[in-house]
Protein backbone atom coordinates (compact mmCIF):
# COMPACT_ATOMS: atom_id res chain seq x y z
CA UNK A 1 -18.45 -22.80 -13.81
CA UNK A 2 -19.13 -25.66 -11.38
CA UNK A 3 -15.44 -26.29 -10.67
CA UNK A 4 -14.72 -22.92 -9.91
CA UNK A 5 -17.63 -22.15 -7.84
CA UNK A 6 -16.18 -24.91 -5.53
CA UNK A 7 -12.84 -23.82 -5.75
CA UNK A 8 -13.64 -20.55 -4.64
CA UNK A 9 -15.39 -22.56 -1.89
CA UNK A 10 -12.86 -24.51 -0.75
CA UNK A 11 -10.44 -21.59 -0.09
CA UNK A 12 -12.80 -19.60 1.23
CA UNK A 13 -13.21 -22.11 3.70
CA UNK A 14 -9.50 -22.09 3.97
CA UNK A 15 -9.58 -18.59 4.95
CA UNK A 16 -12.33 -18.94 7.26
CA UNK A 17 -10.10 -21.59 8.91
CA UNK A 18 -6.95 -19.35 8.90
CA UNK A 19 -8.83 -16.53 10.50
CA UNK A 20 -9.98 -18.79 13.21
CA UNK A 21 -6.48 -20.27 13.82
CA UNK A 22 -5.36 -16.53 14.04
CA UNK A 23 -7.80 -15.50 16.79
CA UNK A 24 -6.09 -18.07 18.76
CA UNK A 25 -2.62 -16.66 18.62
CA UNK A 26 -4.36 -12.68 19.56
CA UNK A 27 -2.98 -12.41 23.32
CA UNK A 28 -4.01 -8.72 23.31
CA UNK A 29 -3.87 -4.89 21.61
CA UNK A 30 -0.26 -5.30 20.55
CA UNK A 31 -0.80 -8.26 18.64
CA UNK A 32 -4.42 -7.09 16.96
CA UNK A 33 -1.96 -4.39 15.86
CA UNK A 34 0.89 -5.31 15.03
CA UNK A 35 1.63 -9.19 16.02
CA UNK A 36 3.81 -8.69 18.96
CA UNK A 37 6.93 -6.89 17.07
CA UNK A 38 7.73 -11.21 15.95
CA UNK A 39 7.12 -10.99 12.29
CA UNK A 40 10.10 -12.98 10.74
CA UNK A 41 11.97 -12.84 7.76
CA UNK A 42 9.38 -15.17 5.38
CA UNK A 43 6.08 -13.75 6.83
CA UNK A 44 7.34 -10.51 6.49
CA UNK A 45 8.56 -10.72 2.55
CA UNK A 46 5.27 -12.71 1.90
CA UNK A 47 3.25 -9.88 3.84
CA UNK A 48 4.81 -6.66 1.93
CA UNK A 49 4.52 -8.77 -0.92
CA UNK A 50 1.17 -9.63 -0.90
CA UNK A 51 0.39 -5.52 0.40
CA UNK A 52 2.22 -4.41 -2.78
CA UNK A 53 0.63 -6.98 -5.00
CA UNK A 54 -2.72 -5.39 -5.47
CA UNK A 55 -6.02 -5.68 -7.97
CA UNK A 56 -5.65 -2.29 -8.53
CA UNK A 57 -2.44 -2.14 -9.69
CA UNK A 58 -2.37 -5.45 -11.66
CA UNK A 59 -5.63 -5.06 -13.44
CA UNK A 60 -5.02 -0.84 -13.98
CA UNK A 61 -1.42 -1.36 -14.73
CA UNK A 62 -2.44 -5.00 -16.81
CA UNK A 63 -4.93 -1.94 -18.97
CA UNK A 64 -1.72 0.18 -19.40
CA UNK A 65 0.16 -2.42 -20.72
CA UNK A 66 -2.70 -3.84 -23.04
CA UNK A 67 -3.08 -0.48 -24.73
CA UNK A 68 0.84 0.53 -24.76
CA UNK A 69 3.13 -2.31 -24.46
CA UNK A 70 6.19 -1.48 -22.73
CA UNK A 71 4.42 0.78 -21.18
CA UNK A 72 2.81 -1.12 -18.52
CA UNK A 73 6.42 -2.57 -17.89
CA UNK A 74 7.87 0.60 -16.49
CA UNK A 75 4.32 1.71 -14.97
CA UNK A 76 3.72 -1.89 -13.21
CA UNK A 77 7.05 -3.54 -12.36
CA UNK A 78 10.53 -1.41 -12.87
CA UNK A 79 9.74 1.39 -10.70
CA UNK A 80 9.68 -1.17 -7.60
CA UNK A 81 13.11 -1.32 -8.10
CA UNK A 82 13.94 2.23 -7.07
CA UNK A 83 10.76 2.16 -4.67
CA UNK A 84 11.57 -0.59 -2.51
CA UNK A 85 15.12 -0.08 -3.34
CA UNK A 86 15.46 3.38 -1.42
CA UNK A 87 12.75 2.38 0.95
CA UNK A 88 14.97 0.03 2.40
CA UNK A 89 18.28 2.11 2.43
CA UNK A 90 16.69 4.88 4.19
CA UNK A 91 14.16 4.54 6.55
CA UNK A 92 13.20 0.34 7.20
CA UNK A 93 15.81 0.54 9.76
CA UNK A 94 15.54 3.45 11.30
CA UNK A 95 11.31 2.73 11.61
CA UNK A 96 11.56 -0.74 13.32
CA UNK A 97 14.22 1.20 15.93
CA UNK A 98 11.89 3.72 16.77
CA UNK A 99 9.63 1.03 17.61
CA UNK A 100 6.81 3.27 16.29
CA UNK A 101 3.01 1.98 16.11
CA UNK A 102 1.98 4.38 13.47
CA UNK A 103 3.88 6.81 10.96
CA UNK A 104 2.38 9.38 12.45
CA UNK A 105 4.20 8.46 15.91
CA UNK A 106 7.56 9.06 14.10
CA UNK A 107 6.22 13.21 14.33
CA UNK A 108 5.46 13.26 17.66
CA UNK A 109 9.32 11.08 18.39
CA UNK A 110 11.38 13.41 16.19
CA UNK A 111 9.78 16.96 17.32
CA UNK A 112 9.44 19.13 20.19
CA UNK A 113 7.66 22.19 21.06
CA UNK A 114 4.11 23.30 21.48
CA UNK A 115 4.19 23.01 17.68
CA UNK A 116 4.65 18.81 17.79
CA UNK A 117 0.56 18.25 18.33
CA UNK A 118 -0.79 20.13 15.82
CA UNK A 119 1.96 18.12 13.63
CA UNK A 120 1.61 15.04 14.61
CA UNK A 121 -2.43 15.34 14.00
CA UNK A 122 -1.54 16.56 10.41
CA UNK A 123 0.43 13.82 9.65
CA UNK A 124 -2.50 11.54 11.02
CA UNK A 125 -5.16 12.91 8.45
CA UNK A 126 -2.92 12.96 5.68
CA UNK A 127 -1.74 9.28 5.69
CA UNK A 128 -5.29 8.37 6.65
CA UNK A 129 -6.38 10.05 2.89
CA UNK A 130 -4.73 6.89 1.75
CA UNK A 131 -5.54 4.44 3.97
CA UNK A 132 -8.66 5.09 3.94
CA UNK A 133 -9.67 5.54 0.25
CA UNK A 134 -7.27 3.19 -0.91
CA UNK A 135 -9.54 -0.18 -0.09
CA UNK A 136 -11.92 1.20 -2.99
CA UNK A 137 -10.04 0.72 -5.92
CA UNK A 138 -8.65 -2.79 -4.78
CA UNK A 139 -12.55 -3.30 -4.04
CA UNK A 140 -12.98 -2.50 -7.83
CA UNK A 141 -10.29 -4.19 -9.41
CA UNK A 142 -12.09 -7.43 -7.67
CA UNK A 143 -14.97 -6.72 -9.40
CA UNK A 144 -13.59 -6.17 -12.52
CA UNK A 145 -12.20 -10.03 -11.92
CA UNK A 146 -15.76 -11.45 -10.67
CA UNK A 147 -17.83 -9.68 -13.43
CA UNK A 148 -15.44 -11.33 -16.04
CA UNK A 149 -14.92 -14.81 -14.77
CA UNK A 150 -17.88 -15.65 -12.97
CA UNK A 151 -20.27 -13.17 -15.06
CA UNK A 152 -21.26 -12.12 -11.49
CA UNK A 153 -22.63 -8.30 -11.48
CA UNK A 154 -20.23 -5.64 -9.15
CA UNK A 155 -22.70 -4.98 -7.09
CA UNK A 156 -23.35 -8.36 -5.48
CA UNK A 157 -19.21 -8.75 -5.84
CA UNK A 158 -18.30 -5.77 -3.77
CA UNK A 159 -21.22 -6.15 -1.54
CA UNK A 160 -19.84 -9.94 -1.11
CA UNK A 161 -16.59 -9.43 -0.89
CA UNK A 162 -16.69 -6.78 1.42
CA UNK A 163 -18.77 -8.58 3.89
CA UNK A 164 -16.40 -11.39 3.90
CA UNK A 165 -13.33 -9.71 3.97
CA UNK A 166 -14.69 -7.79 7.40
CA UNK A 167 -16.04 -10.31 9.10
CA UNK A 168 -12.63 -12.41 8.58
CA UNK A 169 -10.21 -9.04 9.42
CA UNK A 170 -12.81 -8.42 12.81
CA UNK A 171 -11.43 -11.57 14.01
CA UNK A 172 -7.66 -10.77 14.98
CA UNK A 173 -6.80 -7.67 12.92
CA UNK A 174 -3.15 -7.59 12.00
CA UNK A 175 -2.81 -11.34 12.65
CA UNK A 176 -5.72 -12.35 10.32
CA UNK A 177 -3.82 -9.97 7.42
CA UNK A 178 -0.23 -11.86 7.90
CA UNK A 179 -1.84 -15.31 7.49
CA UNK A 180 -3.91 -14.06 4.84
CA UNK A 181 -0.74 -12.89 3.30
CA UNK A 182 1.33 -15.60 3.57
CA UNK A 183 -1.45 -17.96 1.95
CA UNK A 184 -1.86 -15.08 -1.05
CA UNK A 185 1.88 -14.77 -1.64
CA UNK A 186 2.07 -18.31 -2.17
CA UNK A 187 -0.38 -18.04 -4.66
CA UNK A 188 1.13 -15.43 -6.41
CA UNK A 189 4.12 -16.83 -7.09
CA UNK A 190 2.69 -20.06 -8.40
CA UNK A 191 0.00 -18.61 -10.18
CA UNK A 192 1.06 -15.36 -11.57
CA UNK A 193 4.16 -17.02 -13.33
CA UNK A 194 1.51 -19.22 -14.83
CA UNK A 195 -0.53 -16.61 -16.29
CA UNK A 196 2.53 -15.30 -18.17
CA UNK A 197 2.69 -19.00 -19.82
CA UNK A 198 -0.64 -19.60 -20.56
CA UNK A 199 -0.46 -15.83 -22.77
CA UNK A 200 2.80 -16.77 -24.21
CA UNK A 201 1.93 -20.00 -25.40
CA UNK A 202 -1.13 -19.08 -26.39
CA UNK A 203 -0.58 -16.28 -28.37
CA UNK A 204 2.74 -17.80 -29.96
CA UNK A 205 5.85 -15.98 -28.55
CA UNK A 206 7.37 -12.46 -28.42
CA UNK A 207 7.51 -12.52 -32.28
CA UNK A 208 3.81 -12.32 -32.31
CA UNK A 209 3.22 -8.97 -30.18
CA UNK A 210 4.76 -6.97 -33.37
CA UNK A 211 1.62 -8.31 -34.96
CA UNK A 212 -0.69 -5.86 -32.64
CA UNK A 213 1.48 -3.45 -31.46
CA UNK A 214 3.51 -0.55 -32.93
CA UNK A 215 7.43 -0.60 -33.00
CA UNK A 216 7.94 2.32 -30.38
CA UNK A 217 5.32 0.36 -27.81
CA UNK A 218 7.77 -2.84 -28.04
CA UNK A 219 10.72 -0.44 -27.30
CA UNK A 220 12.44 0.89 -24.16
CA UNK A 221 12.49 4.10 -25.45
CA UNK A 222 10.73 6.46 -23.25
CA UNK A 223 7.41 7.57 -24.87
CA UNK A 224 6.11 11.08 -24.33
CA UNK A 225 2.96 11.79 -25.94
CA UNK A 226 0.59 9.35 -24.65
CA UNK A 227 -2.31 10.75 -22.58
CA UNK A 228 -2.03 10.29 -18.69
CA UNK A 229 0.85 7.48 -19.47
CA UNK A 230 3.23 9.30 -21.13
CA UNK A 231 6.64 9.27 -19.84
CA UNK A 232 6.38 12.13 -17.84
CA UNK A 233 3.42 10.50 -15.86
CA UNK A 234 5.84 7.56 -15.18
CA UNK A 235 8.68 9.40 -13.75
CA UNK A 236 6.58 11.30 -11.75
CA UNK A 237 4.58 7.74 -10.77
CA UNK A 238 7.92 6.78 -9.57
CA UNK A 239 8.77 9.87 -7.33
CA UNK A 240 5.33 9.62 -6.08
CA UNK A 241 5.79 6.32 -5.37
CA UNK A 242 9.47 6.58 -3.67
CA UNK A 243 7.56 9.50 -1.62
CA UNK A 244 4.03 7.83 -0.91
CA UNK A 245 5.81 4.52 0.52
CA UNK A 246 7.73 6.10 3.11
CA UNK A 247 4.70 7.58 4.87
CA UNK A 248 1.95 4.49 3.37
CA UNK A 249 0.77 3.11 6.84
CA UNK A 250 -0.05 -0.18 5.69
CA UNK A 251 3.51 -0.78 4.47
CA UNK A 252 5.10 1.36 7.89
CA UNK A 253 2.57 -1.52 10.02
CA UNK A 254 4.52 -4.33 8.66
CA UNK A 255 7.90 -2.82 8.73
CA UNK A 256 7.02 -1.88 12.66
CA UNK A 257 6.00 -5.76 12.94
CA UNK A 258 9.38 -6.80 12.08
CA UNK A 259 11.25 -8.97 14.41
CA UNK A 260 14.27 -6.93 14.43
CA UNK A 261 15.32 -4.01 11.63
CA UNK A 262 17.95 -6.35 9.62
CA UNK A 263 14.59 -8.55 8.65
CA UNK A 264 13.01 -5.45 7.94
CA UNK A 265 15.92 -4.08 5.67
CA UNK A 266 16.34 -7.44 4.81
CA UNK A 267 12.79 -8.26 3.75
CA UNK A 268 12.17 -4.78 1.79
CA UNK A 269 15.04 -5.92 -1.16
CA UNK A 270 13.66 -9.13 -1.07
CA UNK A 271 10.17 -7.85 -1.49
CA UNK A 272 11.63 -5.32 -4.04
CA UNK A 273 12.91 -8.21 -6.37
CA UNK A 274 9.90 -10.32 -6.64
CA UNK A 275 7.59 -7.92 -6.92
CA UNK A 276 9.53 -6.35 -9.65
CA UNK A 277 9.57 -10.03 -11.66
CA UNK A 278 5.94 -10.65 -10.80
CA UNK A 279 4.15 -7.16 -12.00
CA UNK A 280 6.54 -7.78 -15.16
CA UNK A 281 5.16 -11.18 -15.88
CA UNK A 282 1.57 -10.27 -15.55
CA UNK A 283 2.26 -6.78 -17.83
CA UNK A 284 3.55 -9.35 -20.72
CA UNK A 285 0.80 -11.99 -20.29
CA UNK A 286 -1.52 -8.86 -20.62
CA UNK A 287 0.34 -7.99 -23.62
CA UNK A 288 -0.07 -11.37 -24.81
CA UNK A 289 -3.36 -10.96 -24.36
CA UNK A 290 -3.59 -8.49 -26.95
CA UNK A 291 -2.45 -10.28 -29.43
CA UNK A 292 -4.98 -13.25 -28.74
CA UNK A 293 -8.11 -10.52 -28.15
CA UNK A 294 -6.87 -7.50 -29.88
CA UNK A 295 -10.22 -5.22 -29.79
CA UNK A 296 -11.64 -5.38 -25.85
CA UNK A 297 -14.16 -2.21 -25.37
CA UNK A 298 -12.50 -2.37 -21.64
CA UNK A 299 -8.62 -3.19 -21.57
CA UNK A 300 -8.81 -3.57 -17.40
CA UNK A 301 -10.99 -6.65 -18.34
CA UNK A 302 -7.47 -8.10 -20.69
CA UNK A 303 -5.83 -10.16 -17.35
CA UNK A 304 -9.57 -12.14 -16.54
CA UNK A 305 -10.48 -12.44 -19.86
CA UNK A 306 -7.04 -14.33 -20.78
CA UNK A 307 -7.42 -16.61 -18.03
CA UNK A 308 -11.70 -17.05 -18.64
CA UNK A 309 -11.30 -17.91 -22.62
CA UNK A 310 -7.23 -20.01 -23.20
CA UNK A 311 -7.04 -21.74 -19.33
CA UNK A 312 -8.49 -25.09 -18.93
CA UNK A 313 -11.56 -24.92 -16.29
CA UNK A 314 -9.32 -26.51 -12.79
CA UNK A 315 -6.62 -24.09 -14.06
CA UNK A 316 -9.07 -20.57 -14.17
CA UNK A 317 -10.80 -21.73 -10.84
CA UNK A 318 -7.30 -21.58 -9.24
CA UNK A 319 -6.35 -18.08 -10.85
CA UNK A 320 -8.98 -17.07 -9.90
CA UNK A 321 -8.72 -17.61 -6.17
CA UNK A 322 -5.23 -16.04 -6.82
CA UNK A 323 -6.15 -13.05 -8.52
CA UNK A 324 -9.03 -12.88 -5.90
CA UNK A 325 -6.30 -13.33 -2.66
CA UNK A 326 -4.39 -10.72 -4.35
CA UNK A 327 -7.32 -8.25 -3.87
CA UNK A 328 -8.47 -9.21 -0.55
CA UNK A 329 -5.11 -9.86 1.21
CA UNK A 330 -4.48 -5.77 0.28
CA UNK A 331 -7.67 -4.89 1.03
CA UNK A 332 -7.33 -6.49 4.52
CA UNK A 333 -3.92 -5.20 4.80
CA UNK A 334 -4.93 -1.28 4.01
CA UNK A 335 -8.22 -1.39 6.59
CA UNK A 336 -5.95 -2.35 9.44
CA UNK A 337 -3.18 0.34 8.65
CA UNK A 338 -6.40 2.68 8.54
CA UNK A 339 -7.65 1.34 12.08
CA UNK A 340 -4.86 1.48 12.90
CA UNK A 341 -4.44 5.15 12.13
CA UNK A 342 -8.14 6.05 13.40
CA UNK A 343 -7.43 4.00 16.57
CA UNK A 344 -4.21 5.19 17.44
CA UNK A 345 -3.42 8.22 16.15
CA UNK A 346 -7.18 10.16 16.61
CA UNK A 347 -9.47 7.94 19.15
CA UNK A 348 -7.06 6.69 21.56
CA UNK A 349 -5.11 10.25 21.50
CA UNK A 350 -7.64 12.70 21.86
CA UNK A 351 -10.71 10.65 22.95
CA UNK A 352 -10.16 7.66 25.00
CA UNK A 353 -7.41 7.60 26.78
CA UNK A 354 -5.62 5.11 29.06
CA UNK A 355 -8.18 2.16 28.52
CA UNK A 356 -7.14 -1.34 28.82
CA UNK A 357 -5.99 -3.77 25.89
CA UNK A 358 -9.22 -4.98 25.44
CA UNK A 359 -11.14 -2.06 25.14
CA UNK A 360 -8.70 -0.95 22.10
CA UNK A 361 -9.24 -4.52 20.14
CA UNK A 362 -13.02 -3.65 20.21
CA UNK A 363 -13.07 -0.12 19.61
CA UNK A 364 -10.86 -1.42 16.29
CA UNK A 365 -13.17 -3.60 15.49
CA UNK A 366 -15.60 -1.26 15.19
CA UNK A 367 -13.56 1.45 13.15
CA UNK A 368 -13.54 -2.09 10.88
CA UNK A 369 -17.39 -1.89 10.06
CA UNK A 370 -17.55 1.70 9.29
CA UNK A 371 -14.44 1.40 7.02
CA UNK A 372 -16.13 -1.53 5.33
CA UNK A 373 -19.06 0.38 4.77
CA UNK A 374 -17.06 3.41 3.09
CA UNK A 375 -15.13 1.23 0.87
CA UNK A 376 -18.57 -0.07 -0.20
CA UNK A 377 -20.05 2.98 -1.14
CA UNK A 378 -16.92 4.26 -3.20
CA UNK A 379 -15.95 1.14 -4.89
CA UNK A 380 -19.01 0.99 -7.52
CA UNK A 381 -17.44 4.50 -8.57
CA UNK A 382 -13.96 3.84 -9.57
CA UNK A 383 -14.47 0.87 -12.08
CA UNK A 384 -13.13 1.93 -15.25
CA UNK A 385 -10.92 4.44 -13.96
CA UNK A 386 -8.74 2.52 -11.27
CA UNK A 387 -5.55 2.77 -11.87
CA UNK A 388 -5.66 7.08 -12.05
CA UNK A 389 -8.05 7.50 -8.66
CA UNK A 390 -5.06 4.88 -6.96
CA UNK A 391 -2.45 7.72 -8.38
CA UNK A 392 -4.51 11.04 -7.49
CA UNK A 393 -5.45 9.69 -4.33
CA UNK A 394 -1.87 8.88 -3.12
CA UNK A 395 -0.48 12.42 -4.11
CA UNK A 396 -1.34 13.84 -0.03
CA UNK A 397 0.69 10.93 1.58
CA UNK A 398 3.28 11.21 -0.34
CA UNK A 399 3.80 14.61 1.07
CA UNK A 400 4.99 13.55 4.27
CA UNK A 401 7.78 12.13 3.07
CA UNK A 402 10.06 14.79 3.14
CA UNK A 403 9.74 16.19 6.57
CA UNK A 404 10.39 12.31 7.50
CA UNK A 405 13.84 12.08 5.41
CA UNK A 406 14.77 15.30 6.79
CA UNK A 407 13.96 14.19 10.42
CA UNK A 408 16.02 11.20 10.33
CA UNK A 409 19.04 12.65 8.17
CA UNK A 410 19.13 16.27 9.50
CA UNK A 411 18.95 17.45 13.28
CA UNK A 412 18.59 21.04 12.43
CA UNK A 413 15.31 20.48 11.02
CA UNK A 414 12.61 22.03 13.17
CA UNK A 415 9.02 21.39 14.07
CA UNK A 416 7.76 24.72 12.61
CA UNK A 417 9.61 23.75 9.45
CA UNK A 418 7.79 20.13 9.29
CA UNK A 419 4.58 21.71 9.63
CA UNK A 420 4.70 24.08 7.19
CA UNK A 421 6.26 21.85 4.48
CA UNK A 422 3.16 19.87 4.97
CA UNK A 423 0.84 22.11 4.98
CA UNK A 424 2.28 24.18 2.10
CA UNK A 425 2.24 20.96 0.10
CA UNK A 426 -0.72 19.92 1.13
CA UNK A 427 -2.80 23.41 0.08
CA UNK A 428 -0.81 23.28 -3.31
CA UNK A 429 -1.79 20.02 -4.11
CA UNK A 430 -5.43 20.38 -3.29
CA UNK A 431 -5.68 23.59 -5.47
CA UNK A 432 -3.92 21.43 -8.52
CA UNK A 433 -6.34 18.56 -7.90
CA UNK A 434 -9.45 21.44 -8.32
CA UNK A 435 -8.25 23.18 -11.07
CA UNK A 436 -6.94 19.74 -13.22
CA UNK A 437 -3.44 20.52 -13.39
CA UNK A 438 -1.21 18.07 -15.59
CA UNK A 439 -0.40 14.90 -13.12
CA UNK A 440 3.18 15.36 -13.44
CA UNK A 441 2.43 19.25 -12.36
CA UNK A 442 0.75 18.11 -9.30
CA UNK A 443 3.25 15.87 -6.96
CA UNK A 444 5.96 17.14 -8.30
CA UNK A 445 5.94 20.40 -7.93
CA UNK A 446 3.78 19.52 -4.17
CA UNK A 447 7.00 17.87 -2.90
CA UNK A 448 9.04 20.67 -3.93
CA UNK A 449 6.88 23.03 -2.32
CA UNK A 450 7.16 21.45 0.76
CA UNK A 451 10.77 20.65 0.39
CA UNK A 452 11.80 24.85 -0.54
CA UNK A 453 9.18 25.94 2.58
CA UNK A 454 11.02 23.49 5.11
CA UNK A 455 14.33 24.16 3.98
CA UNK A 456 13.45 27.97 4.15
CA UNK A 457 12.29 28.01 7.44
CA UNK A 458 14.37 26.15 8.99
CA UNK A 459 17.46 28.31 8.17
CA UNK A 460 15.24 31.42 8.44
CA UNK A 461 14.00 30.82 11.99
CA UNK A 462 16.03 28.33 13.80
CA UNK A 463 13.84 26.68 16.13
CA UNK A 464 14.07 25.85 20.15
CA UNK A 465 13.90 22.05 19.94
CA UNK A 466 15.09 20.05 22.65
CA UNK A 467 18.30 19.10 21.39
CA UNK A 468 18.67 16.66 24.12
CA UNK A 469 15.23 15.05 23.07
CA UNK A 470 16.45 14.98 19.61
CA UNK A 471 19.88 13.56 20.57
CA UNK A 472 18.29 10.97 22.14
CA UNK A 473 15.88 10.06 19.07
CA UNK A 474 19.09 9.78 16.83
CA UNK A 475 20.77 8.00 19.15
CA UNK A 476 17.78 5.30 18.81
CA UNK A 477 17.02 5.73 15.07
CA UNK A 478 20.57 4.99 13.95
CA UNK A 479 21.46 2.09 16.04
CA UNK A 480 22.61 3.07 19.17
CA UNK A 481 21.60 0.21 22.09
CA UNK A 482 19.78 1.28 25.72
CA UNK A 483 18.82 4.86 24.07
CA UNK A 484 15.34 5.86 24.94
CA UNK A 485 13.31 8.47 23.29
CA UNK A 486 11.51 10.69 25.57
CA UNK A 487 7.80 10.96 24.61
CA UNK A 488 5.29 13.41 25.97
CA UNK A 489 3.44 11.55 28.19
CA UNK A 490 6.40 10.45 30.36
CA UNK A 491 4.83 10.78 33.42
CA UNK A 492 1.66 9.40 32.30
CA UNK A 493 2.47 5.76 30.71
CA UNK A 494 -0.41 3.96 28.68
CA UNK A 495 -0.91 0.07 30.89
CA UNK A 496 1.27 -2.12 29.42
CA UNK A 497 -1.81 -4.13 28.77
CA UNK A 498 -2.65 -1.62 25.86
CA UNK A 499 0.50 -0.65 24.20
């Protein structure tokens, strides 16, 4: 216990440090937001790395794969493939053109009208549904970690934790999450790998996981009658997941930070390769795991307890930090895309206006402490059920993402159209959340929804966009050079001080 008490020290202290050495480099709004537009190639595949590589999804997904095998392959690691994949072949490029602050920006750049308000504050309350309830389960899933390796209750832990993590993010925002990231990536890739060999050696191979689990949960074979994980849930995991990360404002932040859009194309395939290999080495240690503790009351306890009872006490008080970085680098990560959201999208929209750089850092910093406090309260809730509130919660932002394809991909697309494909999709989905509709009935048939409505109405009433507004926005968000895309407060520029 005594070694890893001071090893959580010592990187806490490391973090302290980091955050310190970031306030230094904060020169005003634009970097508290989104460092300057200078991320590079390596801090940007460590940052959507460490974003992606989240307590909720390892220890939920490491549950999945304790109970079902396979399983927790496909559910944890081969759907990045096609996620990030497509992520990167459609809109990276495209959103680092548009030089775009928030995803919620890309509304009010694409569409015209008296229509293009009202839109763009849709699109601002939907992606903040994730961003904002998001930090909760990765708040849990660090719990879960605490409770099992340091016997520490989840109260304390999230109480802790979340104190820490604010008071750290308050410092420089954005800047504070990148160097956080970069030091949790590095982690992860040492550590993570490790886990895998500690279960595989430990429990004595691949032969030995036909000891614990049946034949069809060792197979490829898609699975259909499994409760919530069935195969059906995973295909429709992976559309949602295609869907939510176009719109997902923590991952549109970074992507906007890029230096350039080939390190943002560039540094989505990376990201999609090693986070593929990663989630697939912690799924099999958790399978391993099985084998070695076949009958845990709580399978999202499987990853911890591996590393608490077969790793030697310097080696669990350095997963541990890693497993812990993993949670708090998203955590920060998701708060700022949410300040960022509440900052830019609501407060400095509709209710101050035109204020200098400085005033904007603060006013984020306190959208910080009332975040913090909302993740506190919700986190306590969600143990035990992480890995489904993370799915059901990420159904609304995922809804966005068609009126975004067909903004960048199809000119005739209209404002009135966008709206009502959200909102269509939006109502649908909230009526199949109340009434407990199957999870692969929800999204789904959401996105279609949206998808039939926008079509529908944009052939049904053509709309009077201005075309040379929307030329112009193509002409930027496919590559074009010295194209400028008129915005709607032309003759009323923010101070550069605060952009």
């Amino acid at each position: 216990m005594a070694e890893k008490i001071s090893i959580l020290v010592a990187f806490a202290v490391i973090l302290a440090v980091v955050a310190v050495r970031s306030a230094k480099r904060l020169k005003g709004y634009d970097d508290f937001n989104l460092n300057g537009r200078r991320t590079g190639l390596p801090t940007l595949v460590a940052t959507l790395g460490a974003a992606e590589f989240n307590t909720a999804t390892l220890i939920g997904g490491a549950s999945v794969a304790y109970l079902y095998g396979t399983v927790g392959l496909y559910y944890t690691s081969f759907i990045f493939v096609i996620v990030f994949g497509i992520y990167a072949l459609t809109v990276a490029k495209p959103f680092r053109r548009l030089e775009l602050t928030t995803v919620a920006e890309f509304f009010e750049r694409r569409f015209t009208g008296r229509l293009r308000e009202p839109l763009r504050a849709v699109a601002s309350v939907v992606t903040l549904t994730f961003a904002w309830i998001a930090p909760p389960t990765y708040l849990a899933g660090l719990s879960v970690v605490v409770s099992v390796l340091l016997g520490i209750d989840p109260l304390p832990t999230v109480i802790g934790i979340t104190i820490f993590c604010l008071i750290l993010a308050l410092v420089a925002g954005f800047v504070t999450a990148l160097a956080f990231d970069v030091v949790a990536f590095t982690m992860i890739v040492i550590f993570i790998p490790a886990i895998f060999v500690l279960g595989y050696v430990n429990a004595g191979g691949f032969e030995s996981l036909s000891t614990v689990f049946d034949p069809r949960y060792l197979s490829f074979e898609p699975i259909w009658d499994i409760e919530d994980y069935g195969f059906a849930a995973i295909l429709t995991w992976c559309f949602q997941n295609v869907l939510l990360f176009m719109a997902m404002p923590s991952w549109g932040q970074r992507v906007f930070s890029a230096r350039n859009e080939s390190v943002a194309k560039t540094g989505m395939l990376i990201t999609a390769v090693m986070i593929t290999i990663l989630y697939g080495l912690a799924a099999l240690a958790t399978m391993f795991s099985r084998v070695l503790m076949p009958d845990l009351a709580s399978p999202e306890e499987a990853l911890p307890r591996l590393i608490l009872d077969y790793a030697p006490p310097l080696m669990q008080g350095l997963m541990l930090v890693t497993l812990l970085l993993v949670g708090v680098s998203t955590l920060v990560a998701v708060w700022n895309s949410a300040v960022s959201v509440v900052v830019n999208d609501l407060l400095r929209r509709y209710a101050f206006k035109d204020r200098d750089g400085g005033f904007y850092v603060w006013l984020s910093r306190g959208v910080f402490v009332v975040l913090g406090i909302s993740t506190l309260a919700l986190a306590l809730t969600i143990v035990g059920n992480i890995l489904l509130v993370l799915t059901y919660v990420s159904v609304f932002t995922a809804l966005l993402a068609f009126p975004i394809l067909a903004g960048l991909f199809w000119r005739r697309f209209t404002t009135l159209a966008a709206l009502l494909s959200i909102v269509c999709g939006v109502l649908y989905v909230t009526i199949a959340l109340i009434m407990d509709f199957p999870y692969h009935l929800i999204s789904p048939v959401g996105v279609a929804i949206s998808v039939v409505v926008g079509v529908v109405t944009t052939y049904a009433k053509p709309g009077h966009d201005d075309q040379d507004a929307v030329d112009a926005f193509y002409t930027q968000a496919h590559g074009k050079k010295h194209a400028r895309v008129p915005g709607p407060d032309d003759a009323d520029e923010l101070p550069a001080g605060s952009r």
